[in-house]
C-alpha atoms as a PDB file:
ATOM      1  CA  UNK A   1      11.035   4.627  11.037  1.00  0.00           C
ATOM      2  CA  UNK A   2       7.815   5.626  12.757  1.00  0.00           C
ATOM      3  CA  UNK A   3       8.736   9.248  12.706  1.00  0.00           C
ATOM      4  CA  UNK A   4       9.750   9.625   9.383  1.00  0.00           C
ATOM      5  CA  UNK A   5       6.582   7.495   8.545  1.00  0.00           C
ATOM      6  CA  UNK A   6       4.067   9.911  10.066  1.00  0.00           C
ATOM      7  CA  UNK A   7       6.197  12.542   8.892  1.00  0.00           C
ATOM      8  CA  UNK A   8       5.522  11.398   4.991  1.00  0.00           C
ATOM      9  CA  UNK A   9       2.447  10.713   5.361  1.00  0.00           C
ATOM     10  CA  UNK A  10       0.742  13.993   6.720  1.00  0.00           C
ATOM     11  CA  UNK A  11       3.248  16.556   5.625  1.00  0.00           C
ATOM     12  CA  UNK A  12       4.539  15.313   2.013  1.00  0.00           C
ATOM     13  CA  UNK A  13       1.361  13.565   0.980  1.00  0.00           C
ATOM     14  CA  UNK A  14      -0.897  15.833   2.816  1.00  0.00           C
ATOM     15  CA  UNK A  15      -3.603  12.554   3.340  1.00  0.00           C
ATOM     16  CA  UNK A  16      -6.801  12.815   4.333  1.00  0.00           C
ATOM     17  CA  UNK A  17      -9.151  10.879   6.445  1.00  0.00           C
ATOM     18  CA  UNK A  18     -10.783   8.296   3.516  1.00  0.00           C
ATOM     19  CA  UNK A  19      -8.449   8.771   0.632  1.00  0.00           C
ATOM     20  CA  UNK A  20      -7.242   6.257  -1.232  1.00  0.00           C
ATOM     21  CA  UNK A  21      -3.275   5.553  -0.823  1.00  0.00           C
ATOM     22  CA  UNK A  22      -0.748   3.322  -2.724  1.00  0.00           C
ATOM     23  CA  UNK A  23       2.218   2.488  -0.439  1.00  0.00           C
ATOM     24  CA  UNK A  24       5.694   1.630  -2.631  1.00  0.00           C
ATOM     25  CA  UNK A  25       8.219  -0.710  -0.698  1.00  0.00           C
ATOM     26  CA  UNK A  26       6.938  -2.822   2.045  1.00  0.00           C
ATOM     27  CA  UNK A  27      10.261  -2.728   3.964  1.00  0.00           C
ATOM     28  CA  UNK A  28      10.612  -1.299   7.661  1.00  0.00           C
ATOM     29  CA  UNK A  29       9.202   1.812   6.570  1.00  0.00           C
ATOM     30  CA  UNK A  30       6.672   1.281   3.786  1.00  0.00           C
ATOM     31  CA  UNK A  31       5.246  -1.157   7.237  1.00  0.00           C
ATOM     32  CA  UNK A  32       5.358   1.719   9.184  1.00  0.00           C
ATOM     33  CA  UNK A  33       3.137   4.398   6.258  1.00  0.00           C
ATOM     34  CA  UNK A  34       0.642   1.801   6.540  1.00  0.00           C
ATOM     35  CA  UNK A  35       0.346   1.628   9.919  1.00  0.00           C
ATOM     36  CA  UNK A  36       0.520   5.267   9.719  1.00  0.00           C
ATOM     37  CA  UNK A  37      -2.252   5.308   6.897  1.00  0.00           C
ATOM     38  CA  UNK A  38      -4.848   2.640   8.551  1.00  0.00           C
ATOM     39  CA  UNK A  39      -4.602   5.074  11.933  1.00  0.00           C
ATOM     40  CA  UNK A  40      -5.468   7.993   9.668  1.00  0.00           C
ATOM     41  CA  UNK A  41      -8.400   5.536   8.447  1.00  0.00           C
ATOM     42  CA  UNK A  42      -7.736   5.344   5.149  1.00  0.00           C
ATOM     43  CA  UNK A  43     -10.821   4.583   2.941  1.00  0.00           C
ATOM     44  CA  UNK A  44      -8.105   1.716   0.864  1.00  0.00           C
ATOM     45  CA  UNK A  45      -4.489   0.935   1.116  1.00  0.00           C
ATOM     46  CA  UNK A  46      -2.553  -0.567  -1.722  1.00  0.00           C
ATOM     47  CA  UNK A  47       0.317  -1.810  -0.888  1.00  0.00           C
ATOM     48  CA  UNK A  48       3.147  -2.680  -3.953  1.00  0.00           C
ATOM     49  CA  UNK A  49       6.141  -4.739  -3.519  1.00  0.00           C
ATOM     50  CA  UNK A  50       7.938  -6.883  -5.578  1.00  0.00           C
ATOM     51  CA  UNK A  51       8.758  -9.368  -2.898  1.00  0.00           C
ATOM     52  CA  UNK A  52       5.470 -11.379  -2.241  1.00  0.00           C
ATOM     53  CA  UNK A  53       7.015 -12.959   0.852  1.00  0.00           C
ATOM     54  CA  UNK A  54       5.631 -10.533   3.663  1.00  0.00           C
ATOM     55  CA  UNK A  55       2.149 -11.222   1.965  1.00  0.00           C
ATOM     56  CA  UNK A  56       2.650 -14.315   2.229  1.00  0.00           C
ATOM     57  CA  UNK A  57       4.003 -14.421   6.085  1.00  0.00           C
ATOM     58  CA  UNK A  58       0.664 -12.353   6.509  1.00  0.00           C
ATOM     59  CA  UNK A  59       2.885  -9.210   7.832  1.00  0.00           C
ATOM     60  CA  UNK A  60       0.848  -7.029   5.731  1.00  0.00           C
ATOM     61  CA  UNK A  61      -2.936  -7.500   6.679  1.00  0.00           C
ATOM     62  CA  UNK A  62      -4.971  -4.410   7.234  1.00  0.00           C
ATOM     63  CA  UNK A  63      -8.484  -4.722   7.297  1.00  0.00           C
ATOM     64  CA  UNK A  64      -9.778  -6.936   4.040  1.00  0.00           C
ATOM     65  CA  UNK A  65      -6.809  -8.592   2.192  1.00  0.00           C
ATOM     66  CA  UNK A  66      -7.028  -8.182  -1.125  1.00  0.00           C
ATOM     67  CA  UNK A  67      -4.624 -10.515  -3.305  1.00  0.00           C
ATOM     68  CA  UNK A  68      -3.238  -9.681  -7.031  1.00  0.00           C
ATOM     69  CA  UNK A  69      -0.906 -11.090  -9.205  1.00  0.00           C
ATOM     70  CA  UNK A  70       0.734  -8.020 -10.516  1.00  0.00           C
ATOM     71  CA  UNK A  71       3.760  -9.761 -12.412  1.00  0.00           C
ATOM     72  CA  UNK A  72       3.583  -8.141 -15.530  1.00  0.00           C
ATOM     73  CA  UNK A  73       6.792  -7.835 -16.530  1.00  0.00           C
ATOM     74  CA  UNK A  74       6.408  -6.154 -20.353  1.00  0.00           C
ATOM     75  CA  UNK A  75       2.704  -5.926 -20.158  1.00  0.00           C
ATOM     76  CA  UNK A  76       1.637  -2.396 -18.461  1.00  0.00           C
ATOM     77  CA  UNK A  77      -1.854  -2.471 -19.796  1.00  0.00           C
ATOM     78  CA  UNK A  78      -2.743  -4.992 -18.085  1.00  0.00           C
ATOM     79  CA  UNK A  79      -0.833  -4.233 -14.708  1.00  0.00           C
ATOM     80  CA  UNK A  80      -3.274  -0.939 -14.899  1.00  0.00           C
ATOM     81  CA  UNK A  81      -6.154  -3.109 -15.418  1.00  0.00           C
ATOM     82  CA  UNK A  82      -4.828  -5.079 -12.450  1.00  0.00           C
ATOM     83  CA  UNK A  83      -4.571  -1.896  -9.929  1.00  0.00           C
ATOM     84  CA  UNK A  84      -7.996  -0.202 -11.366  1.00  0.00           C
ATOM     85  CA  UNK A  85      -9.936  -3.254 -10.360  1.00  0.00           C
ATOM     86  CA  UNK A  86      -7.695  -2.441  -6.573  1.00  0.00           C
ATOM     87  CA  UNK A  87      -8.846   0.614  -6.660  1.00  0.00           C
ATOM     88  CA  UNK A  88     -12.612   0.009  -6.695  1.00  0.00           C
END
């Protein structure tokens, strides 16, 4: 998972130092991007999962923790809202 981590990361996404990134999945390999991401010392990482239970267990905590309730089922608007205010 490491390799094909590092492997998504600077060849598909083509990241640069201080970007911005949004990481999709928080399983064995979205884990892995950010690691992969914070050593490439990204400027933010968002990380998006519909199971809040690695949050929770505090599996994913890189840098400053930012929490969101992003459960907006029918209401995109305001899930944008939600990720713009991420975002900075």
């Amino acid at each position: 998972t490491t390799s094909t981590a590092i492997g998504s990361v600077k060849k598909l996404a083509e990241f640069k130092k201080n970007e911005i990134a949004a990481v999709a999945g928080c399983g064995a390999i979205g884990l892995a991007i950010i690691k992969t991401l914070k050593y490439l010392e990204a400027k933010n990482i968002i990380a998006i999962d519909i199971d809040n239970t690695l949050n929770k267990l505090g599996a994913i905590r890189i840098g400053e923790r930012v929490e969101a309730d992003l459960d907006y089922e029918d209401d995109f608007d305001g899930w944008i809202a939600e990720m713009k205010k991420l975002i900075g």
